[in-house]
Protein backbone atom coordinates (compact mmCIF):
# COMPACT_ATOMS: atom_id res chain seq x y z
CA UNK A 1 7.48 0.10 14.58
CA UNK A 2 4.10 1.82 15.40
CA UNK A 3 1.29 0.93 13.17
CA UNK A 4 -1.94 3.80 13.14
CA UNK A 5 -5.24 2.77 12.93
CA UNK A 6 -7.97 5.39 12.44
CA UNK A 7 -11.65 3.80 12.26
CA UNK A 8 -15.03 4.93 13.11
CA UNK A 9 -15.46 3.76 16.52
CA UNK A 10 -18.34 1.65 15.71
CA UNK A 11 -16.46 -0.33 13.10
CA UNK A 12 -13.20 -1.60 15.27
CA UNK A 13 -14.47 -3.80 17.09
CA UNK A 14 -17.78 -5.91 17.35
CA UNK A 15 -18.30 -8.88 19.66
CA UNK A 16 -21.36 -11.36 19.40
CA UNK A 17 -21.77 -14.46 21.73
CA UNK A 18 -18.63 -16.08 20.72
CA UNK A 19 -18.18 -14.35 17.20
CA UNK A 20 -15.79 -11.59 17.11
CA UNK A 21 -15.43 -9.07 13.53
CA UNK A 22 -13.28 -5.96 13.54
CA UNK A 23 -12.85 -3.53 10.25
CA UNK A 24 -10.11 -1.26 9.86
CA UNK A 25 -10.46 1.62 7.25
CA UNK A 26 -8.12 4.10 6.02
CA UNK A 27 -9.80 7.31 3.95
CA UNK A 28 -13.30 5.41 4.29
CA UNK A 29 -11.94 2.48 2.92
CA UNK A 30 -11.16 -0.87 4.36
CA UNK A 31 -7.81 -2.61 4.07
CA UNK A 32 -8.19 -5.34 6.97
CA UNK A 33 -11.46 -7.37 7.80
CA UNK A 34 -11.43 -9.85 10.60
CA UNK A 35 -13.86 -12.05 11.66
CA UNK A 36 -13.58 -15.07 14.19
CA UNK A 37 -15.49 -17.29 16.57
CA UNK A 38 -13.87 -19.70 18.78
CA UNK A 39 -12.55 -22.43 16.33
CA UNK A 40 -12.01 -20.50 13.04
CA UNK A 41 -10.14 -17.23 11.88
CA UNK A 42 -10.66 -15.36 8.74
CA UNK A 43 -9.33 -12.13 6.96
CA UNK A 44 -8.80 -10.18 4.46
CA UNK A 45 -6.46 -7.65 3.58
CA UNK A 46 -4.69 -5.41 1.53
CA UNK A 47 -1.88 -6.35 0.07
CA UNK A 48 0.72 -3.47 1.70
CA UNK A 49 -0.45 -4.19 4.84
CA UNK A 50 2.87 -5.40 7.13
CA UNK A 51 2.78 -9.19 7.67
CA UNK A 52 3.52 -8.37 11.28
CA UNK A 53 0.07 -7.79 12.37
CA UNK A 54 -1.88 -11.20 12.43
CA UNK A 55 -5.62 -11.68 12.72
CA UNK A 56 -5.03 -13.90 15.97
CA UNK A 57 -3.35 -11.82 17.63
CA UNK A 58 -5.15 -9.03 16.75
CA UNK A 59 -7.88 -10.53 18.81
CA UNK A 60 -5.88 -11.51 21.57
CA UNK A 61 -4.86 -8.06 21.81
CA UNK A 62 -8.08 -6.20 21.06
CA UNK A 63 -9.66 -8.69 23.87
CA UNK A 64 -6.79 -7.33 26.15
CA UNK A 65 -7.63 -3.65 25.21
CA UNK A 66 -11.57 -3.77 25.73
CA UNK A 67 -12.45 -6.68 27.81
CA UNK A 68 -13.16 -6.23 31.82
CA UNK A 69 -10.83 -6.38 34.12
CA UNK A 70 -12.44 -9.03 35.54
CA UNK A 71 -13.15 -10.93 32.27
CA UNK A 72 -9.54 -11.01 31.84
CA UNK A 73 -8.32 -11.70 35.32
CA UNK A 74 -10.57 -14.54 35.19
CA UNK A 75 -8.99 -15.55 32.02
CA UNK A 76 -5.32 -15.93 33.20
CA UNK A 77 -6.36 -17.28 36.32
CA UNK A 78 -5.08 -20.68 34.53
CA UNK A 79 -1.43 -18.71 33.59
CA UNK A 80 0.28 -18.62 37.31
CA UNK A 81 3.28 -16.59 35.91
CA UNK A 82 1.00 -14.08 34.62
CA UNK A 83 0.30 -10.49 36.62
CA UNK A 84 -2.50 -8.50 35.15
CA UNK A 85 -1.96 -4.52 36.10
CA UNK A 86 -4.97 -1.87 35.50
CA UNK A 87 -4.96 1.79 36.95
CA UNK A 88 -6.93 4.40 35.46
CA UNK A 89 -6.17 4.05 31.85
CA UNK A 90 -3.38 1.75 31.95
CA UNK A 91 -3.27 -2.06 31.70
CA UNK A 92 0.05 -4.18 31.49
CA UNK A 93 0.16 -7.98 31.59
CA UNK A 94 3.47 -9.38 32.52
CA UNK A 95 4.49 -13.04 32.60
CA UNK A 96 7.40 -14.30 34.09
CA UNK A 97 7.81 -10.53 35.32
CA UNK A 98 8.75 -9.36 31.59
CA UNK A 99 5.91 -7.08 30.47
CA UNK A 100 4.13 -8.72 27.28
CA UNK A 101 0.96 -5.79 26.81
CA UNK A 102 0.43 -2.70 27.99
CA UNK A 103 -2.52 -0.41 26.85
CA UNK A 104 -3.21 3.26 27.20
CA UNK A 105 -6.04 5.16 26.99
CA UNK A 106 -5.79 8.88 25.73
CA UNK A 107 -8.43 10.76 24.62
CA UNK A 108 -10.06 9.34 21.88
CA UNK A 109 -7.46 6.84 21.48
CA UNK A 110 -5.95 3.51 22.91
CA UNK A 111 -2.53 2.32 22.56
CA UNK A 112 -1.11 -0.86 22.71
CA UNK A 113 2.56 -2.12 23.18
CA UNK A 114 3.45 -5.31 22.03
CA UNK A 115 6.21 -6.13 23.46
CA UNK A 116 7.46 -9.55 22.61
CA UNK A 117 6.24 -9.09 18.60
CA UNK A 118 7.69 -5.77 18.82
CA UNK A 119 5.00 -3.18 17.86
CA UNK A 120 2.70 -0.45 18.67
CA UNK A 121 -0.67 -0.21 17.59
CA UNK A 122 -2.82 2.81 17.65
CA UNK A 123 -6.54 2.47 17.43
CA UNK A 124 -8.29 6.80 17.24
CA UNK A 125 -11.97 6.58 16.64
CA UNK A 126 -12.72 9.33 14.04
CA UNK A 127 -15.78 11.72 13.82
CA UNK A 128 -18.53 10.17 11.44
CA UNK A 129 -20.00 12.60 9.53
């Protein structure tokens, strides 16, 4: 299933030291808050929102879409069976050669394939006015 997410670009995704928060609005109003550091997790969210997006691995994928290259080959330097792939606008990690993520960028969007949990994810920055 693909899941939409329109947000005000500065609102998606915010990273501090080793605190993470991310706000996801709909119509100027928010239905999922995240906020993390490295050992806790916390959320809130509306109530229709599927139960197949979790805050972890929200993160993990968010990290995937916007982090360096480099940041993330260093990352999986301790995963041997994983293969990070970037060109252009395109990233796809595969382990054990099955593809896991893949992200694309396109215009003022990114989208994101999850491929073992079975979604899409569509993050479009709108126009603040």
């Amino acid at each position: 299933s693909t899941h939409c997410i329109s947000s005000a670009a500065s609102d998606v995704y915010k990273r501090q030291g080793d605190s993470i928060s991310a706000t996801f609005t709909t119509l100027n109003r928010p239905f999922w808050r995240i906020s993390a550091t490295p050992s806790t997790t916390a959320e809130s969210r509306h109530p229709l929102l599927t139960s197949r997006l979790r805050a972890k691995g929200l993160i993990r994928d968010l990290t995937f879409m916007y982090w360096p290259v480099e940041s993330l080959e260093a990352s999986l330097a301790a995963c041997p069976d994983c293969r990070l792939h970037a060109s252009g606008s395109v990233r796809t990690l595969a382990r054990d050669g099955q593809r896991v993520l893949e992200s694309r960028r396109t215009g003022n969007a990114v989208i994101l394939r999850n491929y073992p949990e079975g979604y899409e994810l569509e993050i479009a920055a709108e126009d603040v006015r």
